[in-house]
N, C-alpha and C. Protein backbone atom coordinates (compact mmCIF):
# COMPACT_ATOMS: atom_id res chain seq x y z
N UNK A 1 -57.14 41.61 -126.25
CA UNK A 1 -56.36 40.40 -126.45
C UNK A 1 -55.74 39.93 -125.13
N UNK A 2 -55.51 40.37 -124.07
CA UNK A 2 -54.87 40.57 -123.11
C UNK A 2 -55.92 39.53 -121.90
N UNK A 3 -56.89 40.05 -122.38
CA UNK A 3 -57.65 39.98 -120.99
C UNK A 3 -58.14 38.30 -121.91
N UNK A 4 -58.21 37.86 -123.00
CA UNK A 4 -58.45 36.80 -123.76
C UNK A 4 -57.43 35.76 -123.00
N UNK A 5 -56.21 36.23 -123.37
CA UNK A 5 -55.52 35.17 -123.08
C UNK A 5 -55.14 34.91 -121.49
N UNK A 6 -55.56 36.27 -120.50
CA UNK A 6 -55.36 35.52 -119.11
C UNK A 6 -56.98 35.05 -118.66
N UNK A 7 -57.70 34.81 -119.47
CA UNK A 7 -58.89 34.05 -119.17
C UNK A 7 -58.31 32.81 -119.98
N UNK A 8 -58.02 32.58 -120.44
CA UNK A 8 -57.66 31.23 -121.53
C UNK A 8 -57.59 30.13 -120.21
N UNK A 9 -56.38 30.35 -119.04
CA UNK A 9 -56.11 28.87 -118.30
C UNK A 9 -57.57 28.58 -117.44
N UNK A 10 -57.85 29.99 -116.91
CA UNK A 10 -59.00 29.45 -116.51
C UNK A 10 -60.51 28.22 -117.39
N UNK A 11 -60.29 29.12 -118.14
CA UNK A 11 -61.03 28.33 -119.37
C UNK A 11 -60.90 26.95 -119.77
N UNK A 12 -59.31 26.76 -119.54
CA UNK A 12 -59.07 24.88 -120.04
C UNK A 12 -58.91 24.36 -118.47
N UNK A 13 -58.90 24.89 -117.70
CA UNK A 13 -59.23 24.21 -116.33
C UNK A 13 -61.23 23.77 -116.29
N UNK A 14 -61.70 24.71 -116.82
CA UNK A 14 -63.48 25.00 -116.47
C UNK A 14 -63.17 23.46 -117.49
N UNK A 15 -62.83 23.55 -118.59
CA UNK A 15 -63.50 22.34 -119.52
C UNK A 15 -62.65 21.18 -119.14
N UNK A 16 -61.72 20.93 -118.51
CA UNK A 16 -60.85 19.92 -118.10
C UNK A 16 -61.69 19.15 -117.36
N UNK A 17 -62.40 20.17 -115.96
CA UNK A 17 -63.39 19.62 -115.05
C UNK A 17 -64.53 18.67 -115.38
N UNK A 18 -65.20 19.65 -116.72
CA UNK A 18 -66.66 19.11 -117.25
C UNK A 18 -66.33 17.53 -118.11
N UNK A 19 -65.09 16.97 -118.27
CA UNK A 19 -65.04 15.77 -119.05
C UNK A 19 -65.41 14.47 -117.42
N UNK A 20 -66.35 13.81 -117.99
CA UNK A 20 -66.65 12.24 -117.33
C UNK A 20 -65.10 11.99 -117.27
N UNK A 21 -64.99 11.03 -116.00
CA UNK A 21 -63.81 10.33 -115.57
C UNK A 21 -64.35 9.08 -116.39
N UNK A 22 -62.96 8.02 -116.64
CA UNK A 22 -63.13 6.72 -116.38
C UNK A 22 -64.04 6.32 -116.03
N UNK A 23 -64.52 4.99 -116.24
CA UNK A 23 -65.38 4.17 -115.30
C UNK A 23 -64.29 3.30 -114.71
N UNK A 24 -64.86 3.22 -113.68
CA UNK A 24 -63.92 2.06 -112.23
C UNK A 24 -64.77 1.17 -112.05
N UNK A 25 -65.41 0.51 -112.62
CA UNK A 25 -65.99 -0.72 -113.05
C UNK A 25 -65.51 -1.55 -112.98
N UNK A 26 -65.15 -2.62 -111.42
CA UNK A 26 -64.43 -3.82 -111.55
C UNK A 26 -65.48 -5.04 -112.47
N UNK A 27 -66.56 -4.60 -112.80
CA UNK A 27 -66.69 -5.60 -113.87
C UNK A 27 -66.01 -5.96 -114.89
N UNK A 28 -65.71 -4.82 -115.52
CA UNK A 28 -64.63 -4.52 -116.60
C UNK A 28 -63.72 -5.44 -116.60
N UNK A 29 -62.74 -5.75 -114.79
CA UNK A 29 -61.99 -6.05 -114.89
C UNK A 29 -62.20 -7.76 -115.27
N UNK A 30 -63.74 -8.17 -114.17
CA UNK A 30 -64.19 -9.72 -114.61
C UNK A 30 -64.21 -9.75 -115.93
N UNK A 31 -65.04 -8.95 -116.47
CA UNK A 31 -64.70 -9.08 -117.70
C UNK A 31 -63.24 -9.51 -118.82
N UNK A 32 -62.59 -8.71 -118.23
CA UNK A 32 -61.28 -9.43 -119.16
C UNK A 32 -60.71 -10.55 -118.69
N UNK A 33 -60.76 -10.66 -117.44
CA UNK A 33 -60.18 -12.65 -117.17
C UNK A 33 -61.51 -13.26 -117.42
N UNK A 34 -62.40 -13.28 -117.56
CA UNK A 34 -63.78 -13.59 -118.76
C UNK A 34 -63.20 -14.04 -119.92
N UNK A 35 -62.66 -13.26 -120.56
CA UNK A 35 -62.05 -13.08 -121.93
C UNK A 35 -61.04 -14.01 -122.29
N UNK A 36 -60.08 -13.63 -121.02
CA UNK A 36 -58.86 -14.61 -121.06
C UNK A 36 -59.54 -16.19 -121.36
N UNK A 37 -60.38 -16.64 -120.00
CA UNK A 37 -60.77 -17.83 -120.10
C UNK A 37 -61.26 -18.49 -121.30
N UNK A 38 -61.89 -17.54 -122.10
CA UNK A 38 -62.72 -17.83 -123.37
C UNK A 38 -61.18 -17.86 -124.55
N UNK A 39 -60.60 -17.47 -124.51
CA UNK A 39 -59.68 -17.69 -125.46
C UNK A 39 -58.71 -18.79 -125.16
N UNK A 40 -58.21 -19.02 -123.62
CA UNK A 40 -57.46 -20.37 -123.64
C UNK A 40 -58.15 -21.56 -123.81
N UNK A 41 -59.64 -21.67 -123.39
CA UNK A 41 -60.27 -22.48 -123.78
C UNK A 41 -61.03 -22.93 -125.18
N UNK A 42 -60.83 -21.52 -126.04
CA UNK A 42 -60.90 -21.73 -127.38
C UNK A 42 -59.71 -22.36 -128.03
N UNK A 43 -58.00 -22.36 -127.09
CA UNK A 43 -57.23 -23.06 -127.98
C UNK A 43 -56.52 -21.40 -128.56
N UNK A 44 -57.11 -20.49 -128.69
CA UNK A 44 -56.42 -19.35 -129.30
C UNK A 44 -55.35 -18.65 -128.74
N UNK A 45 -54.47 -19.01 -129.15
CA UNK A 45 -53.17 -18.34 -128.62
C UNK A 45 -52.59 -16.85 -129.01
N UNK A 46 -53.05 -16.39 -129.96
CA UNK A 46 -53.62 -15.00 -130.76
C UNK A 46 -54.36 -14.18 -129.80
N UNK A 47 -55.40 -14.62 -129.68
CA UNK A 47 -56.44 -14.06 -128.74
C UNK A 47 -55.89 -13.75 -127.17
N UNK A 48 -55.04 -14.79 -126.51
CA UNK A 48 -54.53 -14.41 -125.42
C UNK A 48 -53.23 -13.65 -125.40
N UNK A 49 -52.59 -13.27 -126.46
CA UNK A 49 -51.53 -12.44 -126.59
C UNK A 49 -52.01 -10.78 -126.75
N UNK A 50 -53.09 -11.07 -127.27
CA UNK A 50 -53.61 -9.52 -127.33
C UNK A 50 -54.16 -9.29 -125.88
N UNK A 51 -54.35 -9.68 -125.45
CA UNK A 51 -54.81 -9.54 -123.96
C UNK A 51 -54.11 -9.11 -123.08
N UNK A 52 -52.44 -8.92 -123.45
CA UNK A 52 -51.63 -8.67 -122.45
C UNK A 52 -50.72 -6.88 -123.21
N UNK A 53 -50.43 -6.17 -122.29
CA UNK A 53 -49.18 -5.44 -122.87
C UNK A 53 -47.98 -6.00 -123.40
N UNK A 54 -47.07 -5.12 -124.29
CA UNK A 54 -46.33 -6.04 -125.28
C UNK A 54 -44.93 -6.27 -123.69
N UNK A 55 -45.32 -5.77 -122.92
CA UNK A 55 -44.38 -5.83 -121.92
C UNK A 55 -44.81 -6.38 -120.87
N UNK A 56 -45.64 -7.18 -120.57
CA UNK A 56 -46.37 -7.60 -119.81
C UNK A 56 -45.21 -8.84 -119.35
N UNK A 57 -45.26 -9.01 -118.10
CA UNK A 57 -44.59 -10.18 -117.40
C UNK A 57 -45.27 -11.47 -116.82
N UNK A 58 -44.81 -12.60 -116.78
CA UNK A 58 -45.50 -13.51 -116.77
C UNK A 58 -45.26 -14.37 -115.42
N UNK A 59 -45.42 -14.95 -114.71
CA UNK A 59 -44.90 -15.26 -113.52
C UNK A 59 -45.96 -17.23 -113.57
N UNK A 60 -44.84 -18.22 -114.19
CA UNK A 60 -45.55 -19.32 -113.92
C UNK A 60 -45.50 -20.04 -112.96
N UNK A 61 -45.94 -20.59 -112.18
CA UNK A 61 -45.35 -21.99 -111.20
C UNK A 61 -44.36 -22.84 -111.38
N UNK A 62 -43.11 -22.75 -110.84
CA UNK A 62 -42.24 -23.42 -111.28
C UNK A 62 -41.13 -23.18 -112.37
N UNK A 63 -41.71 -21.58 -112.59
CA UNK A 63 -40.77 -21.20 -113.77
C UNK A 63 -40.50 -19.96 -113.43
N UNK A 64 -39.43 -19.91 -114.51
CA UNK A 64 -38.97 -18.28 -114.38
C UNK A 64 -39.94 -17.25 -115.40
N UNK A 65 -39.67 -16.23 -114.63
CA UNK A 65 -40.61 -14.96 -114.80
C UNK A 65 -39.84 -14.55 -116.45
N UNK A 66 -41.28 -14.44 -116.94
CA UNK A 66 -40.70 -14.36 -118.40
C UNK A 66 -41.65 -12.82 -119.26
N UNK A 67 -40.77 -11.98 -119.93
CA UNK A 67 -41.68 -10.49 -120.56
C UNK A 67 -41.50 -11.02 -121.56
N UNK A 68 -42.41 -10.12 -122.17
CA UNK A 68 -43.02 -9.51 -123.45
C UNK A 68 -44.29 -10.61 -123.99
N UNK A 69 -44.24 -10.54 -125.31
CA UNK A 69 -45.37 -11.36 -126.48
C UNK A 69 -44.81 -12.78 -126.53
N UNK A 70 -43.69 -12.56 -126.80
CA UNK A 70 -43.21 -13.74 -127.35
C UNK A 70 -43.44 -14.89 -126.08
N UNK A 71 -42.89 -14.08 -124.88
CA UNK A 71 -42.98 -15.28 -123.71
C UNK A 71 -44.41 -15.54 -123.02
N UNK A 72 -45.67 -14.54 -123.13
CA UNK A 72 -46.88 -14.67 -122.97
C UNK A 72 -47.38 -16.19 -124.25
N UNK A 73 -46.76 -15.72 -125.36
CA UNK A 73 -47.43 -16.63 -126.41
C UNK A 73 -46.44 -18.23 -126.16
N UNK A 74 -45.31 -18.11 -125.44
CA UNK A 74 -44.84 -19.39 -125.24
C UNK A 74 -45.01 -20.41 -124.27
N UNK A 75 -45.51 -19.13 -123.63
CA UNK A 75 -45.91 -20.44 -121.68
C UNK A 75 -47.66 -20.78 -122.03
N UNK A 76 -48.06 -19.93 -122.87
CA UNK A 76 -49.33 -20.23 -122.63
C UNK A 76 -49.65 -20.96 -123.89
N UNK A 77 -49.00 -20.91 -125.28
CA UNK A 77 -49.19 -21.62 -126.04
C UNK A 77 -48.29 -23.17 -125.30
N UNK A 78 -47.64 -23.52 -124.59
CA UNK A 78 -47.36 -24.72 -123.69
C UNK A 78 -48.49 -24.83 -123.59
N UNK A 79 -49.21 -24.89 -122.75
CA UNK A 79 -50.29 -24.64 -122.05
C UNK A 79 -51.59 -25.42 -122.89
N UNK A 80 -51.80 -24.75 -124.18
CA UNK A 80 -53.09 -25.20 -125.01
C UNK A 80 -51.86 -26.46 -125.28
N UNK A 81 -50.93 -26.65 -125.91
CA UNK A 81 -50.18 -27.29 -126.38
C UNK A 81 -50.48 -28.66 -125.20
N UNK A 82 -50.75 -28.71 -124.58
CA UNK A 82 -50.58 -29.90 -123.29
C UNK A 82 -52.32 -30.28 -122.99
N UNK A 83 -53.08 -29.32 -124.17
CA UNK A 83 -54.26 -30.29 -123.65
C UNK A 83 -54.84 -29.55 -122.50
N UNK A 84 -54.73 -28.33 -121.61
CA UNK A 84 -55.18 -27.98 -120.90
C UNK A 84 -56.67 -27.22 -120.98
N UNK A 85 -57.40 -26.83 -120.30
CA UNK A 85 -58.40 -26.06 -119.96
C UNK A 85 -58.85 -25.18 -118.66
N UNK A 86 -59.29 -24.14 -118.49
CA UNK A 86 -59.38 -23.46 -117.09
C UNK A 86 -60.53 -23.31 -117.42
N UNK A 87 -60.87 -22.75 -115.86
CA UNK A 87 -62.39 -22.53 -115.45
C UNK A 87 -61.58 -21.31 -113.83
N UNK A 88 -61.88 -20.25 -114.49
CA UNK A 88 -61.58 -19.02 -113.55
C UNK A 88 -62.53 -18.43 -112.86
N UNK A 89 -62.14 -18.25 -111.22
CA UNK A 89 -63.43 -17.61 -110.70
C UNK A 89 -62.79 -16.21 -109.88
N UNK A 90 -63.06 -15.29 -110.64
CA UNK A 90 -62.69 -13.92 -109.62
C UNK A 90 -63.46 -13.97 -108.56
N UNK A 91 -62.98 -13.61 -107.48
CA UNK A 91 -63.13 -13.36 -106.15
C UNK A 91 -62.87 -11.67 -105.43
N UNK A 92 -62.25 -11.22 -106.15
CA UNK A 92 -61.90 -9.86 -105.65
C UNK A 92 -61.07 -8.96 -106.86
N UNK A 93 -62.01 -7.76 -107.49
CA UNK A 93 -61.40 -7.19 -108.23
C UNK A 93 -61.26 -5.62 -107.87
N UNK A 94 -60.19 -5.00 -108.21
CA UNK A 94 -60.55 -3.48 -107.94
C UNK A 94 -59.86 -2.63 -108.84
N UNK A 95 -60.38 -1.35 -109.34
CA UNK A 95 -59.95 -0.17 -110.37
C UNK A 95 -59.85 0.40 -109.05
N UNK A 96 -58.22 1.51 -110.05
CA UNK A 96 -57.76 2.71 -109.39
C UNK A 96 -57.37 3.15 -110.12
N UNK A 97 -58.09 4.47 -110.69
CA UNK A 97 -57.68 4.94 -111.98
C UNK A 97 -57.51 4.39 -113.44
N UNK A 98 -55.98 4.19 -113.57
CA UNK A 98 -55.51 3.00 -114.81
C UNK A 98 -55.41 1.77 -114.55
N UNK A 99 -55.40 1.93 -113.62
CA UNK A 99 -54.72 0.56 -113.28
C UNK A 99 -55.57 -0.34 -111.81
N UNK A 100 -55.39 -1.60 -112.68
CA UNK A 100 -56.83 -2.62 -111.82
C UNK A 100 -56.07 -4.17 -111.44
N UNK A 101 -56.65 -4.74 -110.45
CA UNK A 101 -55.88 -6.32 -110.27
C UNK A 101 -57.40 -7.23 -109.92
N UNK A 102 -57.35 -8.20 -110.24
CA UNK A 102 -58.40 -9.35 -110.22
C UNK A 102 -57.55 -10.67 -109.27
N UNK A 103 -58.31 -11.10 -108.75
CA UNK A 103 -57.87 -12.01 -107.39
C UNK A 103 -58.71 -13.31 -107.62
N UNK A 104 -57.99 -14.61 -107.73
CA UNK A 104 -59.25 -15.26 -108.29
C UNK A 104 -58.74 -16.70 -108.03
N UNK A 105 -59.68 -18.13 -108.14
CA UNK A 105 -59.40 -19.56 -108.59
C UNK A 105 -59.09 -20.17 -109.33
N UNK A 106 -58.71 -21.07 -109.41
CA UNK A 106 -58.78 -21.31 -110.96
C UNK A 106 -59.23 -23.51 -111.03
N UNK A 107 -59.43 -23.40 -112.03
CA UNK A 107 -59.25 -24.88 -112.20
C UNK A 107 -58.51 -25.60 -113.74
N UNK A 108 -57.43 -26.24 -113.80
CA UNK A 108 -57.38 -26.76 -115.06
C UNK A 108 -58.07 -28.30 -115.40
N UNK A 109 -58.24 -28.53 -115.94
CA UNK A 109 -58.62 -29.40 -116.95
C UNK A 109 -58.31 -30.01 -118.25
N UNK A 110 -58.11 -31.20 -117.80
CA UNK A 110 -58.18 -32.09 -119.15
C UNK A 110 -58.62 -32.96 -119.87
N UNK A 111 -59.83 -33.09 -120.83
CA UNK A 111 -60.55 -33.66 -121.34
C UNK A 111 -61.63 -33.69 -120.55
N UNK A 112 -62.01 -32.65 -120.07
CA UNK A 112 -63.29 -32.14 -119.12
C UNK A 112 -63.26 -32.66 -117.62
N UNK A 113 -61.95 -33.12 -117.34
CA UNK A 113 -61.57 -33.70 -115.68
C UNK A 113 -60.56 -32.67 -115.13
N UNK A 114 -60.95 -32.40 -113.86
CA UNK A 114 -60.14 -31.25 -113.06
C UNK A 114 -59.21 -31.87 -112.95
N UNK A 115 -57.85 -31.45 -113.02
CA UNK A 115 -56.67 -32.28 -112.83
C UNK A 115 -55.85 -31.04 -112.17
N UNK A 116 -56.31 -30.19 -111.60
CA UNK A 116 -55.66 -28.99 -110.48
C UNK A 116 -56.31 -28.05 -110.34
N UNK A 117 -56.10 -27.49 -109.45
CA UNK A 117 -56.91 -26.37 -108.64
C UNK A 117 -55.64 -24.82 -108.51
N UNK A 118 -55.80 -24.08 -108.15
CA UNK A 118 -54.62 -22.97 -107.84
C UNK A 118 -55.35 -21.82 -107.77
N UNK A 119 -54.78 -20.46 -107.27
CA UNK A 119 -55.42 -19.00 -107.67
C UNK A 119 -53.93 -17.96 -108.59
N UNK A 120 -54.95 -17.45 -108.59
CA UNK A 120 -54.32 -16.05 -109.55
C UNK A 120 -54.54 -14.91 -108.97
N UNK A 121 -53.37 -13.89 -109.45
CA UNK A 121 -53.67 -12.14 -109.56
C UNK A 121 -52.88 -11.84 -110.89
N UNK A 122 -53.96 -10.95 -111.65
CA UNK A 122 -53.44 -10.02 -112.33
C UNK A 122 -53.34 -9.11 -112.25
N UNK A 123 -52.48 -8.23 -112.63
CA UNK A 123 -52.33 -6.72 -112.60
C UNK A 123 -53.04 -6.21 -114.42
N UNK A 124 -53.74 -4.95 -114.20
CA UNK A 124 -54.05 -4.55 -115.43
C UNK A 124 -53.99 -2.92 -115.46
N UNK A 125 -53.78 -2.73 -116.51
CA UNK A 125 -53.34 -1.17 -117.41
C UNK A 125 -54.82 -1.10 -118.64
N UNK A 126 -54.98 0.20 -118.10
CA UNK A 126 -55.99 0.91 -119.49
C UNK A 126 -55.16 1.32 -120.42
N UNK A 127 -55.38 0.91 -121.52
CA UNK A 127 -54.44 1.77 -122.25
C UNK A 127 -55.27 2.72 -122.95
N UNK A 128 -54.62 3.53 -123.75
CA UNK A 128 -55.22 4.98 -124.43
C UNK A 128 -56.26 4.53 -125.37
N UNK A 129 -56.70 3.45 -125.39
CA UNK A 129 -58.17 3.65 -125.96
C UNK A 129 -59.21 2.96 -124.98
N UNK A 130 -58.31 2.70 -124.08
CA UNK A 130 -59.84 2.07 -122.82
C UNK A 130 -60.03 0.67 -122.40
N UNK A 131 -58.82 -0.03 -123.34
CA UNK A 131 -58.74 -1.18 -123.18
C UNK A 131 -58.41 -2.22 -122.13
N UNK A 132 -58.76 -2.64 -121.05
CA UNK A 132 -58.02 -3.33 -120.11
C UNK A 132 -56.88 -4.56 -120.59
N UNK A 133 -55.37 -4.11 -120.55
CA UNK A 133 -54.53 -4.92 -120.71
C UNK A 133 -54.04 -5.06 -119.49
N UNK A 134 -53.54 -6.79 -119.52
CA UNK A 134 -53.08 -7.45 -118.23
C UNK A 134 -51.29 -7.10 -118.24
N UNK A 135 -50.97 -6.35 -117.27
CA UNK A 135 -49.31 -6.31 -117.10
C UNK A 135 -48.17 -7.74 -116.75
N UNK A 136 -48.97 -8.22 -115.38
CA UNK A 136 -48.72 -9.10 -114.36
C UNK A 136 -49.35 -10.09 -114.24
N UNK A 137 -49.23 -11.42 -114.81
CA UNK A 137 -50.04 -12.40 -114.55
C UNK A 137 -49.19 -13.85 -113.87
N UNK A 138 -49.67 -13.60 -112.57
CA UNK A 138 -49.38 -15.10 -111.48
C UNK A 138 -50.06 -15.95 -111.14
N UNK A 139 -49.60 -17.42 -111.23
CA UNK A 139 -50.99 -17.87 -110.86
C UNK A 139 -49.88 -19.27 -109.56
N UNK A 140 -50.62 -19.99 -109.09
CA UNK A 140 -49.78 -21.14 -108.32
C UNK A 140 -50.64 -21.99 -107.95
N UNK A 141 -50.31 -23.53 -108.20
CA UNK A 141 -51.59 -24.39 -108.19
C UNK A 141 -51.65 -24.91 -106.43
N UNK A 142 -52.68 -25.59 -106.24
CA UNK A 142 -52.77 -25.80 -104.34
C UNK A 142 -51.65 -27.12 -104.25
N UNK A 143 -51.35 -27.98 -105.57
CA UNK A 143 -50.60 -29.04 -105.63
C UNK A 143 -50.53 -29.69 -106.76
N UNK A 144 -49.25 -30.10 -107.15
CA UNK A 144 -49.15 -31.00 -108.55
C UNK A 144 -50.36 -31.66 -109.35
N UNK A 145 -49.80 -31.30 -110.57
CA UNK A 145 -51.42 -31.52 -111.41
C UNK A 145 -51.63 -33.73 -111.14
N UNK A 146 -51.95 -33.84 -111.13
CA UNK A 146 -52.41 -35.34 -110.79
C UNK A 146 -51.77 -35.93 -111.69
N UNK A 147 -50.81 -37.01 -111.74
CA UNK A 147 -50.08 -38.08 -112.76
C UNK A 147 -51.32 -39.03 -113.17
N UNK A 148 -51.44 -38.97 -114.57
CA UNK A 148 -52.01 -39.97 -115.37
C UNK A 148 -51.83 -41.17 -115.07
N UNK A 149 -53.14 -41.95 -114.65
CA UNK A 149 -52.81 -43.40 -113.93
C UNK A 149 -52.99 -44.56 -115.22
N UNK A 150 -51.75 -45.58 -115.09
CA UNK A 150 -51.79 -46.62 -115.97
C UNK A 150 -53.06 -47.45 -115.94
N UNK A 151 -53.11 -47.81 -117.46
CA UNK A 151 -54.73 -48.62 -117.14
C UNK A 151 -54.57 -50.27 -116.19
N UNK A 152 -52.98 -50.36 -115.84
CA UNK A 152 -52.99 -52.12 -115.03
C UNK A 152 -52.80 -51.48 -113.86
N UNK A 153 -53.01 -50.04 -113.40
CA UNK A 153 -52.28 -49.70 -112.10
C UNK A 153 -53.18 -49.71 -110.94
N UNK A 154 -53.23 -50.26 -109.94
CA UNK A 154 -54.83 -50.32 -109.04
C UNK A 154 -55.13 -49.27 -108.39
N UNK A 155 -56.61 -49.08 -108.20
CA UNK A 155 -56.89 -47.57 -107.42
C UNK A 155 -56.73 -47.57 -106.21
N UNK A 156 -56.79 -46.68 -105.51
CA UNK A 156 -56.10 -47.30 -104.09
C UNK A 156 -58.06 -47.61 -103.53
């Protein structure tokens, strides 16, 4: 019994070793601002709340930095609420371990016309089933979204 149990740590060290790591697959990470895009542009405000940790912080242009669900589902339900649309282009993503950030463009849109340009970083967390959730999401446009021109107003 003796000699059982001082082989035992060795033993859960030997099988600790033999488990596959993670994948560090910054696709993964395109993949979930993939995701994102497909749900603000579906209008689903559901869909982009699950996308984030329930603690996740939000960082808008022009606004104050706002946590949890409730304030993910309020800036961004603004957001569908105003008619908007994006078109996201990662540029630089990287895994480290749990935790991954995506670096990217963006464009909004309204009624299929670019009406701003800006970039983003997110920060993201695996959580315990593998899921990439976004912690940190910033984004800042290159300049004010374009004022809606009156139909008597002349073009320059």
């Amino acid at each position: 019994m003796k000699k059982l149990l001082s082989t035992l740590p060795l033993f859960l060290m030997i099988m600790g070793c033999n488990q596959a790591p993670m994948s560090a697959d910054p696709s993964e990470i395109v993949a979930a601002t993939e995701a994102w895009e497909a749900a603000l542009n579906a209008k689903d405000v559901d869909a982009l709340v699950s996308l984030y940790t329930s603690d996740a912080r939000v960082l808008p242009p022009g606004g104050d930095m706002a946590t949890g669900s409730d304030a993910v589902r309020t800036v961004f339900g603004g957001i569908i609420d105003a008619g908007f649309s994006a078109e996201l282009t990662s540029i630089e993503s990287k895994v480290s371990g749990d935790m991954a950030y995506d670096v990217g463009a963006l464009a909004l849109s309204v009624d299929g016309e670019v009406v701003a340009t800006g970039k983003f970083i997110v920060t993201l967390h695996r959580s315990d089933n593998g899921e990439w959730l976004i912690t940190n999401d910033i984004w800042n446009m290159d300049a004010p979204p374009a004022a809606p021109m009156e139909e008597d107003e002349p073009m320059d």
